[in-house]
N, C-alpha and C. Protein backbone atom coordinates (compact mmCIF):
# COMPACT_ATOMS: atom_id res chain seq x y z
N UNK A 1 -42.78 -16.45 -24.25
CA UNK A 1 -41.56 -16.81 -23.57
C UNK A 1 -40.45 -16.88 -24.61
N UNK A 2 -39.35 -16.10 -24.43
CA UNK A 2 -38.20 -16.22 -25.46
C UNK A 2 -37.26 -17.04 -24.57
N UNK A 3 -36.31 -17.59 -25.48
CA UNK A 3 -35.37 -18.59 -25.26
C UNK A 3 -34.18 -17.95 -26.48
N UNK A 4 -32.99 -18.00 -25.50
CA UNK A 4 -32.02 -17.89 -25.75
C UNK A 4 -31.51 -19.19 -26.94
N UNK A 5 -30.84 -19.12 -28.16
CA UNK A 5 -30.80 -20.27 -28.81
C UNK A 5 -30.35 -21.85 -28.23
N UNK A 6 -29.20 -21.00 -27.53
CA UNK A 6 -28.23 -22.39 -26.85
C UNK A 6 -29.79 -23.21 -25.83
N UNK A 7 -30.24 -22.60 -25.04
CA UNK A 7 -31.13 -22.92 -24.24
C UNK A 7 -32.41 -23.56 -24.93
N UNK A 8 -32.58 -23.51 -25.86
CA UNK A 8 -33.47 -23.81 -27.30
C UNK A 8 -33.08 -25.10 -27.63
N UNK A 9 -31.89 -24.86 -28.12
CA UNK A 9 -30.90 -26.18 -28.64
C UNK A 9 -31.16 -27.67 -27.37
N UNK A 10 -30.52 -27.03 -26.41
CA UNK A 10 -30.08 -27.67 -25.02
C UNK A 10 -31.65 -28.75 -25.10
N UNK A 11 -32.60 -27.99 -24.60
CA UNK A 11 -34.46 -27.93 -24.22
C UNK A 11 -34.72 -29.35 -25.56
N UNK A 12 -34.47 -28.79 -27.01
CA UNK A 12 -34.67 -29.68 -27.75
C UNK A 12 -34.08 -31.06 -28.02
N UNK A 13 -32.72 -31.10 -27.59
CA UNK A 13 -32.11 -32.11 -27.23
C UNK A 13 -32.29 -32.85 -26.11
N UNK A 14 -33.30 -32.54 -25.28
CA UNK A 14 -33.29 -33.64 -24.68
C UNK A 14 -34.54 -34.70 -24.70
N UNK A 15 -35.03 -34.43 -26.02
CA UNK A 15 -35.66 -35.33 -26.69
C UNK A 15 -35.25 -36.08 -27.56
N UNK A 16 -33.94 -36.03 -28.10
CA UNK A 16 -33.43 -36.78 -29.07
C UNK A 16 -33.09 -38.00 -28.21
N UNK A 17 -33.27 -39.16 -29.09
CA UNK A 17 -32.76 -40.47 -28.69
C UNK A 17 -31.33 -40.70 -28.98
N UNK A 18 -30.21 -41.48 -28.17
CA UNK A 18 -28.74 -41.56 -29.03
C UNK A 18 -28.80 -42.04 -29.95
N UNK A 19 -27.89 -42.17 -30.95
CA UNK A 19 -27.56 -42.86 -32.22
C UNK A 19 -27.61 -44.70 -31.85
N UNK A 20 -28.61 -45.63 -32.38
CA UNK A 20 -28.66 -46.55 -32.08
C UNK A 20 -29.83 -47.12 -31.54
N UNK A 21 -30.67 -46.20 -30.83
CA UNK A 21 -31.41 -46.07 -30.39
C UNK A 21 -32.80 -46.58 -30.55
N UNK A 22 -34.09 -46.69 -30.35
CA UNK A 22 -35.40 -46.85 -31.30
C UNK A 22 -36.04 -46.51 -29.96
N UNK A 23 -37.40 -45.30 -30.54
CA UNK A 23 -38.28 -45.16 -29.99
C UNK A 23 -39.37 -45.78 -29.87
N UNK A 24 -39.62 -46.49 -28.37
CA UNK A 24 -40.73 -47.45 -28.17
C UNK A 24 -42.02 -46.51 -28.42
N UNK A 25 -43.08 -46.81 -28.74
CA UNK A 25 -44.22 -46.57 -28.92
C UNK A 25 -45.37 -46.91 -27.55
N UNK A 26 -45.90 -46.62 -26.39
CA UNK A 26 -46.60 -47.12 -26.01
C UNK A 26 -48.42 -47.17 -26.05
N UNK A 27 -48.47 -46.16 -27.09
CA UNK A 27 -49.99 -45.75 -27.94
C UNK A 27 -50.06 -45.33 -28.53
N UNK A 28 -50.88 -45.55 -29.47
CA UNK A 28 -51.25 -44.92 -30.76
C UNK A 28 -51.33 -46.05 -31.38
N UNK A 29 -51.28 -46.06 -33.06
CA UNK A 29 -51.67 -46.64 -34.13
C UNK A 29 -50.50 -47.72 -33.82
N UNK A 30 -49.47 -47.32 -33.64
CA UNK A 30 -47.71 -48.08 -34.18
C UNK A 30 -48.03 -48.54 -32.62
N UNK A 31 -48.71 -48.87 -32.01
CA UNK A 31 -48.07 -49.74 -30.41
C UNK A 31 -48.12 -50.90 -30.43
N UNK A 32 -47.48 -51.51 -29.41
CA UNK A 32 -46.71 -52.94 -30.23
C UNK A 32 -47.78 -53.98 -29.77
N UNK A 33 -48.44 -53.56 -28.70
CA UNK A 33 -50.03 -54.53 -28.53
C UNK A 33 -50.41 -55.13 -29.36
N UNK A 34 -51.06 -53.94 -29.76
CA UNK A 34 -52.40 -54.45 -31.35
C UNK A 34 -52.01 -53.77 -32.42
N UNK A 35 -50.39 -53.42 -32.93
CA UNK A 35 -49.97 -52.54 -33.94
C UNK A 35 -50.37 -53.80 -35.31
N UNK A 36 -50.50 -55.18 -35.64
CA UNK A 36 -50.71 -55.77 -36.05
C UNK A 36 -52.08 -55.55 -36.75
N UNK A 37 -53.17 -56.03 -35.77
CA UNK A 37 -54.38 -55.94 -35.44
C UNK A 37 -55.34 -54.21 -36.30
N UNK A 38 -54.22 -53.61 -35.57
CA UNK A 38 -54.75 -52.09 -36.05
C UNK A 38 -54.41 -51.83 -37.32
N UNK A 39 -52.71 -52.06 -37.69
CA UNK A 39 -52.60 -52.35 -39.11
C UNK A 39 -53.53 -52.60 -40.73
N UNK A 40 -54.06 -53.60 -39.81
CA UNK A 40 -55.04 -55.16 -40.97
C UNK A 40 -55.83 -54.57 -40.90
N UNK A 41 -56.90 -53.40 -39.71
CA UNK A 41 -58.18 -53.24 -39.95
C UNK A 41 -57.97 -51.63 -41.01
N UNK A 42 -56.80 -50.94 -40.44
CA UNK A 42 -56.49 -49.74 -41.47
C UNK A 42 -56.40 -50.13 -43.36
N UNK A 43 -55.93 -51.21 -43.36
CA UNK A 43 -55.84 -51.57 -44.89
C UNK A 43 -57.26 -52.61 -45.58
N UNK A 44 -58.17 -52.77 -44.48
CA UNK A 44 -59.16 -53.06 -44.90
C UNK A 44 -60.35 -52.05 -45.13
N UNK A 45 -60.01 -51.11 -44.24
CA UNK A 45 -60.52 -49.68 -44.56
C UNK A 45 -60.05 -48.76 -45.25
N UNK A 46 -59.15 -48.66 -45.69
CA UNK A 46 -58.54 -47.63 -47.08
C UNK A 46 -59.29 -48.26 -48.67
N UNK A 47 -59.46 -47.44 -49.45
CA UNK A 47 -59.70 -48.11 -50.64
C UNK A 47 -58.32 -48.45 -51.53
N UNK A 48 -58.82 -49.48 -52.33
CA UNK A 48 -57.99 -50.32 -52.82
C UNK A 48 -57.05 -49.53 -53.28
N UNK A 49 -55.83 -50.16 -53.42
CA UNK A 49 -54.49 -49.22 -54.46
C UNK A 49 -55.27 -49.56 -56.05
N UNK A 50 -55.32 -48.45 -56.97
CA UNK A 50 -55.71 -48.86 -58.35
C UNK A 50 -54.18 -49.19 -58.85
N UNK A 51 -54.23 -50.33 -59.79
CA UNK A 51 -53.21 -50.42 -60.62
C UNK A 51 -52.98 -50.21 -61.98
N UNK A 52 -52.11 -49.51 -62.09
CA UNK A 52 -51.34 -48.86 -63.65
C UNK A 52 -51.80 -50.15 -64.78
N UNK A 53 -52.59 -49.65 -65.79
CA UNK A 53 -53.09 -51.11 -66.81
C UNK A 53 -51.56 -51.21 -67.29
N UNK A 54 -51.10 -51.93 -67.96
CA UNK A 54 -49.54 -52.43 -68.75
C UNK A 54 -49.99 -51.84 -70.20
N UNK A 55 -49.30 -50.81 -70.60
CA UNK A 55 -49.69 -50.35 -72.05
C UNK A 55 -48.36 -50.42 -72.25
N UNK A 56 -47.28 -51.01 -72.88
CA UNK A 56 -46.84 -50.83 -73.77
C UNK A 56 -46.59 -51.31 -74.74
N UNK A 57 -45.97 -50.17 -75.49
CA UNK A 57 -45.89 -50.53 -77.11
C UNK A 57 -44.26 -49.96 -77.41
N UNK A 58 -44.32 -50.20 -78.93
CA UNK A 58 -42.87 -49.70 -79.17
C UNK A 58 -42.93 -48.17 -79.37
N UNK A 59 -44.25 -47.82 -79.54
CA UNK A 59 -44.14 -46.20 -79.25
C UNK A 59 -43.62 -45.36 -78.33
N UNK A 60 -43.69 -46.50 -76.86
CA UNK A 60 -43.79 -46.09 -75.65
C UNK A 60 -41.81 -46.30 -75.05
N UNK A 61 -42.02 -47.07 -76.03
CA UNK A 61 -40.16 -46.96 -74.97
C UNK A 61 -38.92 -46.53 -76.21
N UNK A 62 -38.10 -46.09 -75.35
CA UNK A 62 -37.45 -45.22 -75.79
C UNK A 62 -36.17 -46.27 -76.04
N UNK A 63 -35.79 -46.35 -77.07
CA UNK A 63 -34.76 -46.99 -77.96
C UNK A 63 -34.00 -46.64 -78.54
N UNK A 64 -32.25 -47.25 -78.03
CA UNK A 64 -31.03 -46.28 -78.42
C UNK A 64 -30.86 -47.31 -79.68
N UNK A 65 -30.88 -46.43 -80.79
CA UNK A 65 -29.70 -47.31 -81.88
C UNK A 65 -28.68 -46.70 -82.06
N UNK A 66 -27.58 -47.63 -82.64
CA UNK A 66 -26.40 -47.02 -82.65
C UNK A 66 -26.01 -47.31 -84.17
């Protein structure tokens, strides 16, 4: 099926929300039910964030003299 652009344009716009706007969610992950709930069990199931050890030294940073 081809579409004329304007008719393209038109078709796709009428999914845009106005400026101001917020799209409610009524399922999925983000729904406002158990978006909490679903949240807490997603970050109990991801593995941990590793964290960066703290190395520095004066090797490591860069120092203006004047």
């Amino acid at each position: 099926m081809a579409l004329a652009a304007d008719a393209f344009i038109r078709r796709f716009l009428l999914h845009a929300l106005p400026r101001g706007f917020h799209r409610i969610r009524h399922y999925g992950l983000f729904a406002g039910s158990a978006r909490k709930a679903r949240l807490a069990r997603k970050a109990s199931l991801a593995p941990p964030k590793r964290q960066q050890p703290f190395t520095e030294s004066f090797e490591n940073l860069n120092v203006l003299y004047l």
